[in-house]
C-alpha atoms as a PDB file:
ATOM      1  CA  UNK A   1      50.705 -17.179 -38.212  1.00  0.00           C
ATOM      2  CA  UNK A   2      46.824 -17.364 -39.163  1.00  0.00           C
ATOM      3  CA  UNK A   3      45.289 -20.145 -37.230  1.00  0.00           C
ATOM      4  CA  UNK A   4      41.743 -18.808 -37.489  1.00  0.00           C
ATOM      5  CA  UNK A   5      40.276 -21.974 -39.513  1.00  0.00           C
ATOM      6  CA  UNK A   6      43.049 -24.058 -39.149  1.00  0.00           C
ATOM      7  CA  UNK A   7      43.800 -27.768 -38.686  1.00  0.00           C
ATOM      8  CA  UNK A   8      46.214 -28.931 -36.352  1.00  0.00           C
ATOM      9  CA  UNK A   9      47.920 -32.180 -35.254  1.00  0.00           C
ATOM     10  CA  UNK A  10      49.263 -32.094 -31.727  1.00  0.00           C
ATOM     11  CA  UNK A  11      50.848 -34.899 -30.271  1.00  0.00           C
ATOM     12  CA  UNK A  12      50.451 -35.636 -26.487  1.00  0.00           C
ATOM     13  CA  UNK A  13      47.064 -33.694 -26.502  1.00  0.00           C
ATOM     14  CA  UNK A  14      46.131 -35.332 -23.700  1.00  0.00           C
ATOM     15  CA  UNK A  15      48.355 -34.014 -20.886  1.00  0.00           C
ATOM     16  CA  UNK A  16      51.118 -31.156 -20.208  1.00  0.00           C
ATOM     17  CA  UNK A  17      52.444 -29.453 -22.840  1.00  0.00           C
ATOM     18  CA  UNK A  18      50.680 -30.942 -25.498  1.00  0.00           C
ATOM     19  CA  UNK A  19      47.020 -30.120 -23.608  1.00  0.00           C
ATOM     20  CA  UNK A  20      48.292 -26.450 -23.361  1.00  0.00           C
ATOM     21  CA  UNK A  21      48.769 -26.286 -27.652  1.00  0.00           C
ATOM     22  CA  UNK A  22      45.629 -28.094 -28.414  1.00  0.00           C
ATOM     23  CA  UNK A  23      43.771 -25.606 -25.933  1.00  0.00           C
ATOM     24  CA  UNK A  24      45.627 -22.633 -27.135  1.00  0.00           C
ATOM     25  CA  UNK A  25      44.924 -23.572 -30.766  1.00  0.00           C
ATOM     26  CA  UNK A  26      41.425 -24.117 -29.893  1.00  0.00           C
ATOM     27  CA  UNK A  27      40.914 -20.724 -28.131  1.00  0.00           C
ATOM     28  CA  UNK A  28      42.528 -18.923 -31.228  1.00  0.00           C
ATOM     29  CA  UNK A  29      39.940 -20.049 -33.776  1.00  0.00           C
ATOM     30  CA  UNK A  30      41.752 -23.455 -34.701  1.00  0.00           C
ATOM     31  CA  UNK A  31      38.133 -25.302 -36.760  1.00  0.00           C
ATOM     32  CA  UNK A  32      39.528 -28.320 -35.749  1.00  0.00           C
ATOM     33  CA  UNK A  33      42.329 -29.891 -33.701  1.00  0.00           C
ATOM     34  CA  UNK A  34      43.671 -33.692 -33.512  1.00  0.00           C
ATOM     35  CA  UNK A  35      44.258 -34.756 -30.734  1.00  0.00           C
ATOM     36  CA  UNK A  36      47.600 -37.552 -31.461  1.00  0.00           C
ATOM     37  CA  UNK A  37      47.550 -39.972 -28.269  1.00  0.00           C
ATOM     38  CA  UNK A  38      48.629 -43.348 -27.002  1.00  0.00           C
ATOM     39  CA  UNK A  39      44.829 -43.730 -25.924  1.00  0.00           C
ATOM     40  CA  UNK A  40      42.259 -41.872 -27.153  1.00  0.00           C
ATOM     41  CA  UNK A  41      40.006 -42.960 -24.959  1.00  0.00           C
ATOM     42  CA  UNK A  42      41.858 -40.249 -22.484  1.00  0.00           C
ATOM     43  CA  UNK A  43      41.009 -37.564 -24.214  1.00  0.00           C
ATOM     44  CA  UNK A  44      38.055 -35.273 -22.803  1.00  0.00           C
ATOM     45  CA  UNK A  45      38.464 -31.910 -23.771  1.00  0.00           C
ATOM     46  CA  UNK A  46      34.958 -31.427 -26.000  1.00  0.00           C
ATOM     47  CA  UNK A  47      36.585 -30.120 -29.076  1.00  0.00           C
ATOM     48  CA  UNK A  48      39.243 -32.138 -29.575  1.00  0.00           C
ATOM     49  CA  UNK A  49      39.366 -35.477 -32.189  1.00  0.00           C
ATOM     50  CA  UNK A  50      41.103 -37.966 -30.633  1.00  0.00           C
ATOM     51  CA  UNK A  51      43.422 -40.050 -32.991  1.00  0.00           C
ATOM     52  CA  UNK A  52      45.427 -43.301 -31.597  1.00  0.00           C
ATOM     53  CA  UNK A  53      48.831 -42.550 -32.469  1.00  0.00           C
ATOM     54  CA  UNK A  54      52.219 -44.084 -31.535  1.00  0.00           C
ATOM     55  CA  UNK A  55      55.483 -41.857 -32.299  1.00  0.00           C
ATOM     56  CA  UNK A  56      57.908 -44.995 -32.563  1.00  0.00           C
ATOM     57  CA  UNK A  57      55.549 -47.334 -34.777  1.00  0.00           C
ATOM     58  CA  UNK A  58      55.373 -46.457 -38.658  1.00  0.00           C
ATOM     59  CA  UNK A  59      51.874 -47.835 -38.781  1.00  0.00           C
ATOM     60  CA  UNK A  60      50.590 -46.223 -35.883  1.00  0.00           C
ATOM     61  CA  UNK A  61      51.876 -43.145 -37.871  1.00  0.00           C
ATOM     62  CA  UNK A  62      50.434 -43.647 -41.178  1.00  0.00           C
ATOM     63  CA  UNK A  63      46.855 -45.005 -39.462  1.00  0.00           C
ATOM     64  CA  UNK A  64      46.677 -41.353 -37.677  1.00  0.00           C
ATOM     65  CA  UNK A  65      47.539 -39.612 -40.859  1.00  0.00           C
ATOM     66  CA  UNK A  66      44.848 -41.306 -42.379  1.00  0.00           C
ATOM     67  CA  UNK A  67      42.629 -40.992 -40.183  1.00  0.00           C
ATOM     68  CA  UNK A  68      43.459 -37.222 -39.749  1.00  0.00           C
ATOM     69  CA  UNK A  69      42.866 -37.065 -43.863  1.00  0.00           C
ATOM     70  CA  UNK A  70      46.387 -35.791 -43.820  1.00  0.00           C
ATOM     71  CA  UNK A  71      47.905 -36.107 -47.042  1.00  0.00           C
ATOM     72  CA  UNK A  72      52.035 -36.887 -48.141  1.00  0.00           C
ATOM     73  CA  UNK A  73      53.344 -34.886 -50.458  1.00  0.00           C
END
């Protein structure tokens, strides 16, 4: 997988697991990387975009996606 120039969506970016991706994708070239929390105001890694998003509410889901400019297909 290319991720040189890449945009990623990781949820949990904030902490554990999800901290590791975001970072790794980061290191590897990723041009930008959203960071999908609960609050975004936690996180404070420079590089990431922090995007308030809630797995188990719909619009929660749909305001991240748009605010990520992700598009549905």
């Amino acid at each position: 997988m290319n991720i040189e120039g890449s945009v990623a969506l990781v949820t949990g970016a904030n902490r554990g697991l999800g901290a590791a991706y975001a970072s790794a994708l980061l290191d590897r070239g990723a041009a930008k990387v959203y960071a999908a929390v609960h609050r975004p105001e936690t996180v404070t890694a420079p590089r990431l975009v922090p995007v308030r998003f809630d797995l188990t509410d719909r619009a929660s889901i749909n305001a991240g996606r748009s605010e990520a400019g992700v598009k549905t297909t």
